[in-house]
Protein backbone atom coordinates (compact mmCIF):
# COMPACT_ATOMS: atom_id res chain seq x y z
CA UNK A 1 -71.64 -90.61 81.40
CA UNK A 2 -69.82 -87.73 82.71
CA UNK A 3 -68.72 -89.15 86.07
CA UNK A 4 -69.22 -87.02 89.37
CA UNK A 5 -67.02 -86.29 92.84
CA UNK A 6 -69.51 -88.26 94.68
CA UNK A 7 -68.61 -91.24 92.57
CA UNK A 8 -65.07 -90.92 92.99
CA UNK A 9 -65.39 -90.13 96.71
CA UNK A 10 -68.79 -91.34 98.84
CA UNK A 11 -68.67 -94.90 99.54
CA UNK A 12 -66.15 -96.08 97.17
CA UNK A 13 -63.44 -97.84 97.71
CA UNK A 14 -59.67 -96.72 97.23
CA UNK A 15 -57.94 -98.73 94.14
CA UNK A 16 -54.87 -100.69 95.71
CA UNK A 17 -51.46 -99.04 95.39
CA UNK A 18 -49.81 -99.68 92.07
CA UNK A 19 -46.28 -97.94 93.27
CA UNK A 20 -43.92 -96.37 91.33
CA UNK A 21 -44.52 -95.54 87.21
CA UNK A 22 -42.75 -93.52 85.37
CA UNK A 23 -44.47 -90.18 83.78
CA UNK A 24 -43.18 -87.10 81.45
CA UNK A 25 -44.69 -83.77 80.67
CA UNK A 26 -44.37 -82.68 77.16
CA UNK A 27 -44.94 -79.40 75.88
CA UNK A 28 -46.83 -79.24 72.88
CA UNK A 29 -47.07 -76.48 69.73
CA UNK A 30 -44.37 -74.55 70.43
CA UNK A 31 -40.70 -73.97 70.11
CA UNK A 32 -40.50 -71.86 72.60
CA UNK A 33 -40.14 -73.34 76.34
CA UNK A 34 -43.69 -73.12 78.22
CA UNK A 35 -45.46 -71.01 75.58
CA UNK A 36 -47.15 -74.01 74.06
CA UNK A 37 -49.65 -76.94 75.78
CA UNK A 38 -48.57 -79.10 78.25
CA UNK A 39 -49.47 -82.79 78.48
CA UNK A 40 -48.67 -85.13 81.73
CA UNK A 41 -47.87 -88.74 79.83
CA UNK A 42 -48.03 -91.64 82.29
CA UNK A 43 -45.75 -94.59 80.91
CA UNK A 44 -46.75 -98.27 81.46
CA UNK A 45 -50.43 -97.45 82.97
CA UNK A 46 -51.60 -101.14 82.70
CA UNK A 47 -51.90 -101.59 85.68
CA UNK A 48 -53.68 -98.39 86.83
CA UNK A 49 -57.00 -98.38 87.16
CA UNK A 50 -59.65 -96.14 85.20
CA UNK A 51 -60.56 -94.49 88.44
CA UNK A 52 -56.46 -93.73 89.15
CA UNK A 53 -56.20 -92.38 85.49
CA UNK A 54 -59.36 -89.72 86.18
CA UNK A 55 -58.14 -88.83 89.81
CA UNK A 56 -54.52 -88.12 88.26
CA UNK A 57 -55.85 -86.15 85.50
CA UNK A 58 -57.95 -84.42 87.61
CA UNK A 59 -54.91 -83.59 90.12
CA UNK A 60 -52.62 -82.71 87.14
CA UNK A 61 -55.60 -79.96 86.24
CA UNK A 62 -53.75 -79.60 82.82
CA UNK A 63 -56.11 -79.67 79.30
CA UNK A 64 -55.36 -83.30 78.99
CA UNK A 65 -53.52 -86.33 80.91
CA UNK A 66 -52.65 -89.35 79.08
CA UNK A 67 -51.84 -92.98 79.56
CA UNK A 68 -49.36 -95.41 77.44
CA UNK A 69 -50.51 -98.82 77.54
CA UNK A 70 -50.18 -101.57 75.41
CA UNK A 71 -51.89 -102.09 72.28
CA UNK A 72 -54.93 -104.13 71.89
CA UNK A 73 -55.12 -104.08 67.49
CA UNK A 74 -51.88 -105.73 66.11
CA UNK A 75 -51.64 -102.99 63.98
CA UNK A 76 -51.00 -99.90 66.82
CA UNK A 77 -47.66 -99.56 68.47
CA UNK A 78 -49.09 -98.69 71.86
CA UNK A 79 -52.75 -97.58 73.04
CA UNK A 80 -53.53 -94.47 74.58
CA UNK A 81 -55.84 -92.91 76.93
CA UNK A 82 -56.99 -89.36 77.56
CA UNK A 83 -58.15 -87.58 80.12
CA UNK A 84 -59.27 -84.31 80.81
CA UNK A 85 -60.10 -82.96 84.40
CA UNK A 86 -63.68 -83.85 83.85
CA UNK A 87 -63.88 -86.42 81.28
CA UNK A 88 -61.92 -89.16 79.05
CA UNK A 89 -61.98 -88.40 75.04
CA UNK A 90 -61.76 -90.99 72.49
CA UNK A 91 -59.17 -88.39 70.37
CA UNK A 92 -57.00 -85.57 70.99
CA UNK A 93 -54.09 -83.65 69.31
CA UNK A 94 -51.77 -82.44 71.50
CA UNK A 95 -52.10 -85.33 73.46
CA UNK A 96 -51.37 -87.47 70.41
CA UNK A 97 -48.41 -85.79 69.54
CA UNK A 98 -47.06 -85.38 73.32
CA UNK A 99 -48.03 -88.98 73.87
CA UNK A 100 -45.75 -90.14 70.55
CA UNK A 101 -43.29 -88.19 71.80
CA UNK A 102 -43.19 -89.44 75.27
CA UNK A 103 -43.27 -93.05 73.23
CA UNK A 104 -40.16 -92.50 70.74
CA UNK A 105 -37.93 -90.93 74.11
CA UNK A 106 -38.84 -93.76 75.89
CA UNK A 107 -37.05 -96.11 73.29
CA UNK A 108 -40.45 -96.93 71.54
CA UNK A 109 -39.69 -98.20 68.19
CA UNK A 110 -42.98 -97.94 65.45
CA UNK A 111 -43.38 -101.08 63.53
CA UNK A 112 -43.77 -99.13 60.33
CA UNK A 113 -42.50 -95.52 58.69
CA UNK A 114 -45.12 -94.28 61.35
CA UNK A 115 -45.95 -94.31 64.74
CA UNK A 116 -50.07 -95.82 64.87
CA UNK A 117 -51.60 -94.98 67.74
CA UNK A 118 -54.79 -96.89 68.96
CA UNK A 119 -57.20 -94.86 71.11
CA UNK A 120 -61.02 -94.88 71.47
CA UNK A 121 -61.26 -92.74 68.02
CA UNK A 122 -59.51 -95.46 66.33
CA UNK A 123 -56.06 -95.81 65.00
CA UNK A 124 -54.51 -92.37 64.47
CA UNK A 125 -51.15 -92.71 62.56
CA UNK A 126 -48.27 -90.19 63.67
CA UNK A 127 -45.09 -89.21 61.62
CA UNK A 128 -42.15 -87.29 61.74
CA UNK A 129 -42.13 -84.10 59.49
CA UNK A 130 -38.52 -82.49 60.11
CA UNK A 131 -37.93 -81.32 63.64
CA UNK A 132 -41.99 -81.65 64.41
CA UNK A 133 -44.67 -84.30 65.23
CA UNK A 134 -47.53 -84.87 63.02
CA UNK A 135 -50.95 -86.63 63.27
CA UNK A 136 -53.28 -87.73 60.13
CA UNK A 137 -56.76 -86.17 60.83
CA UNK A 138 -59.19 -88.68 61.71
CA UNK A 139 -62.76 -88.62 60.48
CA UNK A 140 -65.06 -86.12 61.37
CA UNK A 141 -67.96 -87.86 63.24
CA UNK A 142 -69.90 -84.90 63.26
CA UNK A 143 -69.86 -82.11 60.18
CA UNK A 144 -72.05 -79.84 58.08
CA UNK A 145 -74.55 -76.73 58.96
CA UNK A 146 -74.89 -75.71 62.71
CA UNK A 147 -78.77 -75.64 63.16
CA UNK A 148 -79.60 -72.23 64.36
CA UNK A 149 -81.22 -73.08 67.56
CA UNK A 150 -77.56 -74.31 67.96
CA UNK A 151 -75.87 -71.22 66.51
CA UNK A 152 -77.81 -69.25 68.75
CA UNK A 153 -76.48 -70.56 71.57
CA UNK A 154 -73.38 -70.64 70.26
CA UNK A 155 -73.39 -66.74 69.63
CA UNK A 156 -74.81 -66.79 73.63
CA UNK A 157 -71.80 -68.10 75.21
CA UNK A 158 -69.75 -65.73 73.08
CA UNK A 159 -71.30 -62.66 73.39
CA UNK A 160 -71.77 -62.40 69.43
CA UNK A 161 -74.62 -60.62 67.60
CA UNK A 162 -75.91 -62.96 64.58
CA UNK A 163 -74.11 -60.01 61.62
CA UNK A 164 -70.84 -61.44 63.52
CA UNK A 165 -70.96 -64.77 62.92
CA UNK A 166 -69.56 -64.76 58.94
CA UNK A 167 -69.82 -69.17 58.88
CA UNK A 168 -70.04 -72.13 60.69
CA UNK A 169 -69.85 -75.65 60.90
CA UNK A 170 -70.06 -78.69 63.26
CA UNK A 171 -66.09 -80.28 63.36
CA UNK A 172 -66.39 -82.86 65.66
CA UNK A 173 -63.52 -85.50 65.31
CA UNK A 174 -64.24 -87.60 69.18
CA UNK A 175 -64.26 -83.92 72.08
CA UNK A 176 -67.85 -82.32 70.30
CA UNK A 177 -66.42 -79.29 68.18
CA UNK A 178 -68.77 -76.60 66.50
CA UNK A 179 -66.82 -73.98 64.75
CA UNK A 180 -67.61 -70.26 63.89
CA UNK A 181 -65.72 -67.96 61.53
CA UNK A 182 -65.43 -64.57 62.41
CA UNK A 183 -64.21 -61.43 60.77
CA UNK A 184 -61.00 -61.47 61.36
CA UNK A 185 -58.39 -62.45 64.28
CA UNK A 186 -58.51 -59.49 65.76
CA UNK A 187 -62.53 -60.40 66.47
CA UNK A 188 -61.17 -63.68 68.02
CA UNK A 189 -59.00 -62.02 69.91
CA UNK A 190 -61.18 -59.73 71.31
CA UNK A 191 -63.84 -62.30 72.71
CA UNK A 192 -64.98 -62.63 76.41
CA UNK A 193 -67.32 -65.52 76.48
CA UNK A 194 -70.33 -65.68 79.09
CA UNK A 195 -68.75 -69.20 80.86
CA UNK A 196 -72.15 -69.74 82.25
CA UNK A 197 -74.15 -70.29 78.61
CA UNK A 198 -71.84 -72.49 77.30
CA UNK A 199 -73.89 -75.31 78.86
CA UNK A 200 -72.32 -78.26 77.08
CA UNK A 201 -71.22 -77.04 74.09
CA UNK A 202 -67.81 -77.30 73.30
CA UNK A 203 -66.56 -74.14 70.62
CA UNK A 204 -63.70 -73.09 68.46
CA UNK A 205 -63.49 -70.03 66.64
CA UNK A 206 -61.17 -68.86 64.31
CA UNK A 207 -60.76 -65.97 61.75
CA UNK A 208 -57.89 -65.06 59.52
CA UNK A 209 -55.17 -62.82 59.87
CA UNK A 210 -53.71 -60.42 56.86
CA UNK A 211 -52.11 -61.84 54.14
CA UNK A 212 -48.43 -62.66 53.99
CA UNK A 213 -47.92 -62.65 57.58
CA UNK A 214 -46.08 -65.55 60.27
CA UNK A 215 -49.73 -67.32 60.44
CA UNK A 216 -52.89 -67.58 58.53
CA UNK A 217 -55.63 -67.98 61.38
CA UNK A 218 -56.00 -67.03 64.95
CA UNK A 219 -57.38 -69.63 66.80
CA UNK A 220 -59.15 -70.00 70.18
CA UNK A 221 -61.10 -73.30 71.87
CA UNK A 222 -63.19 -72.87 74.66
CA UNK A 223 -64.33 -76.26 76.37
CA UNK A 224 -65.54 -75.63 80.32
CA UNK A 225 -68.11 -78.57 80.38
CA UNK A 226 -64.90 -80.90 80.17
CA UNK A 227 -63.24 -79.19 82.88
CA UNK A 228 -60.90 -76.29 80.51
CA UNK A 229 -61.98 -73.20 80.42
CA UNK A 230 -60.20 -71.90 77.27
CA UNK A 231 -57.83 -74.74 75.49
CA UNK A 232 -54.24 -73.26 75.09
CA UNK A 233 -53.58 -75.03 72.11
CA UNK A 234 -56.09 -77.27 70.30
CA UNK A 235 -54.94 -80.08 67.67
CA UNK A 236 -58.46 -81.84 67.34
CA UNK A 237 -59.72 -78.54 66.80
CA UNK A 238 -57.53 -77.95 64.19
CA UNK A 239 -57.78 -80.93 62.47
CA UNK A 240 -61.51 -80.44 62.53
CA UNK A 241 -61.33 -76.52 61.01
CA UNK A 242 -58.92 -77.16 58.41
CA UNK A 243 -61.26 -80.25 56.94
CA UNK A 244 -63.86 -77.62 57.23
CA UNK A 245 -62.29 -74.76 55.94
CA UNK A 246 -59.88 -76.46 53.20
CA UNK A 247 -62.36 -78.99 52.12
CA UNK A 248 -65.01 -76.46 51.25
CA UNK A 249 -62.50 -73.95 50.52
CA UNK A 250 -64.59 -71.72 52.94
CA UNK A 251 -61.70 -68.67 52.90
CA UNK A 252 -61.11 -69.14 49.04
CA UNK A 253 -57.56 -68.70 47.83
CA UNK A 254 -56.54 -66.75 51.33
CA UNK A 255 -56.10 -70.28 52.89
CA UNK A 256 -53.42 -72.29 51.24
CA UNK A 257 -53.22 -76.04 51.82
CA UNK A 258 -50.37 -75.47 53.94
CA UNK A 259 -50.45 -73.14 56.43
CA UNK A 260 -49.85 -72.09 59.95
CA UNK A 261 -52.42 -71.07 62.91
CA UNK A 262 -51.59 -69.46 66.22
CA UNK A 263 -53.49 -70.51 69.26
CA UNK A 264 -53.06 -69.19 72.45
CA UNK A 265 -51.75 -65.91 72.17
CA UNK A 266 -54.83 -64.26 74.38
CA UNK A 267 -53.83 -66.52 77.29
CA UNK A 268 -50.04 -66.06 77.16
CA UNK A 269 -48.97 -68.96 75.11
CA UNK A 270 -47.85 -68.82 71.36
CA UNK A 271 -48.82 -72.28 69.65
CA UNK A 272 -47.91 -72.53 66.38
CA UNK A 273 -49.68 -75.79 64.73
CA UNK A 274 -48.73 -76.19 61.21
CA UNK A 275 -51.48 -77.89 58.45
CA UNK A 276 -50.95 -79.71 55.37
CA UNK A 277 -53.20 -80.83 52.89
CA UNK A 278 -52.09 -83.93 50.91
CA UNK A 279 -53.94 -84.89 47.83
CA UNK A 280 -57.11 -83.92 46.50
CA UNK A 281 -60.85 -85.04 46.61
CA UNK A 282 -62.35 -87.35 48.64
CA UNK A 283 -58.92 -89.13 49.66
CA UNK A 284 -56.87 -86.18 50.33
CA UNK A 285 -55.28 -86.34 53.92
CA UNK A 286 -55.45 -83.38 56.28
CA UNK A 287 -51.75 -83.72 58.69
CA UNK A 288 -51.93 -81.34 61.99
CA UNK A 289 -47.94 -81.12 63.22
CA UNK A 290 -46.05 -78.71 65.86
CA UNK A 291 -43.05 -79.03 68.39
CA UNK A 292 -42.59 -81.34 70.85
CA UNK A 293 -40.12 -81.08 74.03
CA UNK A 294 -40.47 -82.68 77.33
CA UNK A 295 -40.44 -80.47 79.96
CA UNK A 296 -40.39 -82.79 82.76
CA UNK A 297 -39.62 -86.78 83.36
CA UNK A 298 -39.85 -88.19 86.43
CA UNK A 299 -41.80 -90.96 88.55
CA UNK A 300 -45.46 -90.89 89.23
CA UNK A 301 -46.46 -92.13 92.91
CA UNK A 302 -49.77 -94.11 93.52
């Protein structure tokens, strides 16, 4: 349940002070400084309260807010929570990999050759892969055809006319992604979605750019029912897309199972998230990666 104001504010009581905790904010997809997506880590939120962790994301007002705590399965180094301004998620990328980061600064030492994160999607392993991050895709909990009563409202919320539309497919790995292929990127690019019909659907569209260039897709993630507008840059999303997309080998031989998608680019930011495909058939392994750089430490105040 998608909690309200009222039931942070009328009639309940304030949480007690926990003091002092330490917090980061790491900037996520790019190499750039402040052209990627930034997420507030909180480190040794034990003792904060669910309520603290929503009011601070909330406050924060960034995609996602996240909280280090420790693990609950043997097998995770540390647990994590996530928070957007309107909601907690059981997965999300850049989260994941901001949240690792955050982790390995902070002296956090993986009891394996990778970092295993337990959150409410499960445990989500993390490695390094050269100077970047990476996260093994976790199952899709939702996939296949978009029903078209679905689709329709889909097309709705972004202005689309049904010829425009060239696929689609649900690619929901824990926040509720549907995908839509389109054109090209320039016809992502171009979009200006209707925020009032996207009701509570939560969309990504993509569409390729021209061979041989920097990137293979243009990407964009619009998610207002969870409090963001338009997603800088997505790595669920992207997870989700490229098991679509390279599993059914949707774009043919134009995709190859390593490639690189920009995100952001029509709100200012240039995210560059980097996709590998490893193995084939039903155990190959879909690995979403990008830069990592903390753009802020300092001490969190409750």
């Amino acid at each position: 349940m998608r909690p309200t104001e009222a039931h942070w504010t009328a009639g309940v009581a304030r949480p007690p002070r926990v003091g002092v905790v330490r917090m980061s904010q790491v900037d996520v997809f790019s190499t750039e400084p402040l052209l990627g997506n930034p997420v507030a880590v909180v480190h040794d939120a034990d003792d904060l309260t669910t309520e603290q962790m929503a009011a601070f994301a909330r406050w924060t007002n960034l995609s996602e807010t996240t909280f280090l705590l420790r693990p609950t399965d043997p097998a995770a180094d540390y647990r994590l929570r996530i928070f957007t301004p309107g909601e907690e998620l059981p997965f999300a990328g850049h989260p994941t990999l901001g949240s690792a980061h955050a982790w390995l600064e902070a002296g956090g030492r993986p009891q394996g050759a990778t970092v295993v994160q337990e959150c409410g999607a499960g445990l989500v392993q993390v490695r390094r892969d050269g100077e970047r991050l990476a996260f093994r895709a976790p199952p899709l909990v939702r996939s296949g055809p978009v029903e078209e009563t679905d689709l329709a409202r889909v097309r709705r919320a972004l202005g689309l006319a049904p010829d425009e539309v060239v696929a689609s497919a649900w690619v929901d790995n824990g926040p509720g992604w549907v995908a839509v292929l389109l054109r090209d990127a320039d016809a992502v690019l171009d979009l200006r979605p209707d925020w009032s019909a996207f009701e509570d659907l939560e969309i990504g569209v993509v569409g390729a750019h021209p061979a041989g260039g920097e990137t293979a897709l243009e990407v964009r993630a619009f998610c207002p029912g969870i409090g963001v507008p338009e997603d800088p840059v997505t790595g669920s999303l992207n997870a989700g897309v490229a098991q679509w997309l390279l599993g059914e080998r949707v774009l043919g031989e134009h995709l190859a199972s390593s490639y690189v998608a920009a995100q952001g680019t029509a709100i200012g930011r240039r995210g560059r998230v980097h996709v590998d495909l490893v193995g084939e058939g039903p155990d190959a392994e879909v690995w979403v990666g990008g830069a990592t750089r903390t753009t802020i430490a300092g001490e969190l105040h409750l």
